[in-house]
C-alpha atoms as a PDB file:
ATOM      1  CA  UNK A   1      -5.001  11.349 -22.171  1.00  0.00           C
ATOM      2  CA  UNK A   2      -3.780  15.010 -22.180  1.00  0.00           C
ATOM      3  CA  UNK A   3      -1.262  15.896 -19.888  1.00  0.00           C
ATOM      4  CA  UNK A   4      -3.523  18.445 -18.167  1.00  0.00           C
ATOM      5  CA  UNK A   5      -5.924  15.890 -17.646  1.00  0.00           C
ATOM      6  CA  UNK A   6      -3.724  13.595 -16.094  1.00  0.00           C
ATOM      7  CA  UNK A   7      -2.209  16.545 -14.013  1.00  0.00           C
ATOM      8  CA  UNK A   8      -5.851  17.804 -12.968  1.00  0.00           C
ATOM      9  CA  UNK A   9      -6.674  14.359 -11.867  1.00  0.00           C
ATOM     10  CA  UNK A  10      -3.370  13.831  -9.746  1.00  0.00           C
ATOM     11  CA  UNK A  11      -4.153  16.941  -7.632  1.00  0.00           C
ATOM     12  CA  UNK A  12      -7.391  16.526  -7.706  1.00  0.00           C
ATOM     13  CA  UNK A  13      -6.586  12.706  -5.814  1.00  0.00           C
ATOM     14  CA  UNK A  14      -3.528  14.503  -3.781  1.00  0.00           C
ATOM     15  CA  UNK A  15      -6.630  17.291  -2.380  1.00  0.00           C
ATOM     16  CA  UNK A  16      -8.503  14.934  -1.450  1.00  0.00           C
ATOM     17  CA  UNK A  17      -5.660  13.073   0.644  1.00  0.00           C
ATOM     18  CA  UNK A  18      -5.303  16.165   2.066  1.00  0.00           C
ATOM     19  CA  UNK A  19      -8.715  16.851   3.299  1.00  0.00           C
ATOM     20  CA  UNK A  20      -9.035  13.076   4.548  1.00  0.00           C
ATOM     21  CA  UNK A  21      -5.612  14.133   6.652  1.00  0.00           C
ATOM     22  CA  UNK A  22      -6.515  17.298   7.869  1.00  0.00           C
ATOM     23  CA  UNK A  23      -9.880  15.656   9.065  1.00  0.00           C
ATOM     24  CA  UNK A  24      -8.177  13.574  10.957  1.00  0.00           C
ATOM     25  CA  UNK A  25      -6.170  16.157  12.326  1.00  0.00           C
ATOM     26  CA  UNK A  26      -8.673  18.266  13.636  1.00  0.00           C
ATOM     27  CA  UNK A  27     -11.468  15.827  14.490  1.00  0.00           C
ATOM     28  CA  UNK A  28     -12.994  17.147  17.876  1.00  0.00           C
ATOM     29  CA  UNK A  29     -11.830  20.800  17.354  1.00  0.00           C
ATOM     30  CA  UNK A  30     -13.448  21.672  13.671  1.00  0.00           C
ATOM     31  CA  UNK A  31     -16.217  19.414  11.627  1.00  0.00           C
ATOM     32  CA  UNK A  32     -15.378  17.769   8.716  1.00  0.00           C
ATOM     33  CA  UNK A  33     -17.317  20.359   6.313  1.00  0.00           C
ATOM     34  CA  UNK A  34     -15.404  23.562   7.887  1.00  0.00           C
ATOM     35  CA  UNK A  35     -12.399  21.369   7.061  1.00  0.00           C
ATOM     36  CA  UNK A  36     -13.339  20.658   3.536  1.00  0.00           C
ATOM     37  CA  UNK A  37     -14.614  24.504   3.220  1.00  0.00           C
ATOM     38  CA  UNK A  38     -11.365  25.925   4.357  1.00  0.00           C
ATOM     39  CA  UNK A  39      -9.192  23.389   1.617  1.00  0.00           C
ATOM     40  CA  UNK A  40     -11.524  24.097  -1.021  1.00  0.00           C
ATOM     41  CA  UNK A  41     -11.097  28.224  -0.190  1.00  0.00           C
ATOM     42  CA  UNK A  42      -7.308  27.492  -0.123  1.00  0.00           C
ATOM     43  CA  UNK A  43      -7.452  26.023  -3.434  1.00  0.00           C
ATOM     44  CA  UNK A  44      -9.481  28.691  -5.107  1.00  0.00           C
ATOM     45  CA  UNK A  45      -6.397  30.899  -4.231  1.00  0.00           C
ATOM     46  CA  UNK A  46      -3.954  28.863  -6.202  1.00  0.00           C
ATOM     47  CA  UNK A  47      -6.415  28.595  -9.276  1.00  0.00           C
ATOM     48  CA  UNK A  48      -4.574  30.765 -11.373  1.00  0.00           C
ATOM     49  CA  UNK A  49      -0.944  29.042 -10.489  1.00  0.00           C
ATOM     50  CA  UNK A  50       1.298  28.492 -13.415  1.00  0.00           C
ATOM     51  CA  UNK A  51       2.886  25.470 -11.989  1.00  0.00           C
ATOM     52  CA  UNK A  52       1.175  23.161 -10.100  1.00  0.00           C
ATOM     53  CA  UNK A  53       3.261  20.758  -8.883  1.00  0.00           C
ATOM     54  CA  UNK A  54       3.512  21.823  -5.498  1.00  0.00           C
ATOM     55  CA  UNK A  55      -0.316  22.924  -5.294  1.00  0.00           C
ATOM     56  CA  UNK A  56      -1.828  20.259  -3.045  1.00  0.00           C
ATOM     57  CA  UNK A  57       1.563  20.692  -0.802  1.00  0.00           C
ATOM     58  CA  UNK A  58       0.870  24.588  -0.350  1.00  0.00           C
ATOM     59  CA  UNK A  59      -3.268  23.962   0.061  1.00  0.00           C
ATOM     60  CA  UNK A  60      -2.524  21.428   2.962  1.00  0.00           C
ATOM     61  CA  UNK A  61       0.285  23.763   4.844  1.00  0.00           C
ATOM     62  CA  UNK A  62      -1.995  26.919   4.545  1.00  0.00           C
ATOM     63  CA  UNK A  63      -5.201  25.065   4.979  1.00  0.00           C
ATOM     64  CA  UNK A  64      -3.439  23.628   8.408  1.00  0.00           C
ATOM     65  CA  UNK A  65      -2.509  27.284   9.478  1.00  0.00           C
ATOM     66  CA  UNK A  66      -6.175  29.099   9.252  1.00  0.00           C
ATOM     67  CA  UNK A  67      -7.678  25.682  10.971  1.00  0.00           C
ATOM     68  CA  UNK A  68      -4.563  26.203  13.532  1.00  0.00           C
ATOM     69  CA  UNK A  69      -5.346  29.762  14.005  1.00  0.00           C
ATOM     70  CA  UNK A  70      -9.017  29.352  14.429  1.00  0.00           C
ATOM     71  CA  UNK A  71      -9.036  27.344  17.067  1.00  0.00           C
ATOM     72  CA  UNK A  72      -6.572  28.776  18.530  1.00  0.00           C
ATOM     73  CA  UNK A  73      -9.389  31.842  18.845  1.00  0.00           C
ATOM     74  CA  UNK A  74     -11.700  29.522  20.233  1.00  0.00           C
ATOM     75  CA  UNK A  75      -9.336  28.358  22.333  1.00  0.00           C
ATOM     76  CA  UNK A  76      -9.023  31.803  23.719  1.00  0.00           C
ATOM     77  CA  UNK A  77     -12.945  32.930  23.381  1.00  0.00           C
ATOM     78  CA  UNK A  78     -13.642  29.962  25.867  1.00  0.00           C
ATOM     79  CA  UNK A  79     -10.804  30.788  28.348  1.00  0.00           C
ATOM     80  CA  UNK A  80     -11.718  34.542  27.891  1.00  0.00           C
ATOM     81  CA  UNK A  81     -15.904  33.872  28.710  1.00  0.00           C
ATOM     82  CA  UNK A  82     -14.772  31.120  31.581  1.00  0.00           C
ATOM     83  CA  UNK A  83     -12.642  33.834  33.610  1.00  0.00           C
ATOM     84  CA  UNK A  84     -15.160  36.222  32.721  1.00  0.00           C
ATOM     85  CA  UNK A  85     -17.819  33.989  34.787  1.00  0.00           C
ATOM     86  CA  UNK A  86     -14.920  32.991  37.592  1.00  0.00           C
ATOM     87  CA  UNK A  87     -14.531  37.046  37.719  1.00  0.00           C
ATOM     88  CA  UNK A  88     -18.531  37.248  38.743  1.00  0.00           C
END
């Protein structure tokens, strides 16, 4: 087996961890598809990567912030429309 193989197929498992964590994670504040959408966008980014060891590392972290951020705007679109209606 060629080494890139090998190395393809360890991230590959190591994404997948990932997405199965950050499910978990964020079960009741995003669905499991705008999980998986938002790792597999992350990963497109580090297609092109020279080194790849710390790949699946960096996808996780930065897949974790735009989930984070997200609903932290929904977070704040709900309290923004529910003093709008106490306001009325």
């Amino acid at each position: 087996m060629l080494a890139t193989q090998a190395r393809t197929r360890v991230e590959a498992h190591a994404i997948d961890h990932a997405i199965e964590r950050l499910t978990r994670r964020y079960a009741g504040r995003h669905a499991a598809e705008t999980v998986r959408q938002t790792v597999e966008q992350v990963v497109d980014l580090y297609a092109t990567a020279e080194i790849h060891a710390f790949v699946p590392v960096l996808v996780e972290r930065d897949a974790r912030r735009i989930l984070d951020a997200q609903a932290a705007e929904a977070t704040d679109a709900a309290e923004a429309a529910e003093a709008a209606e106490a306001a009325e």
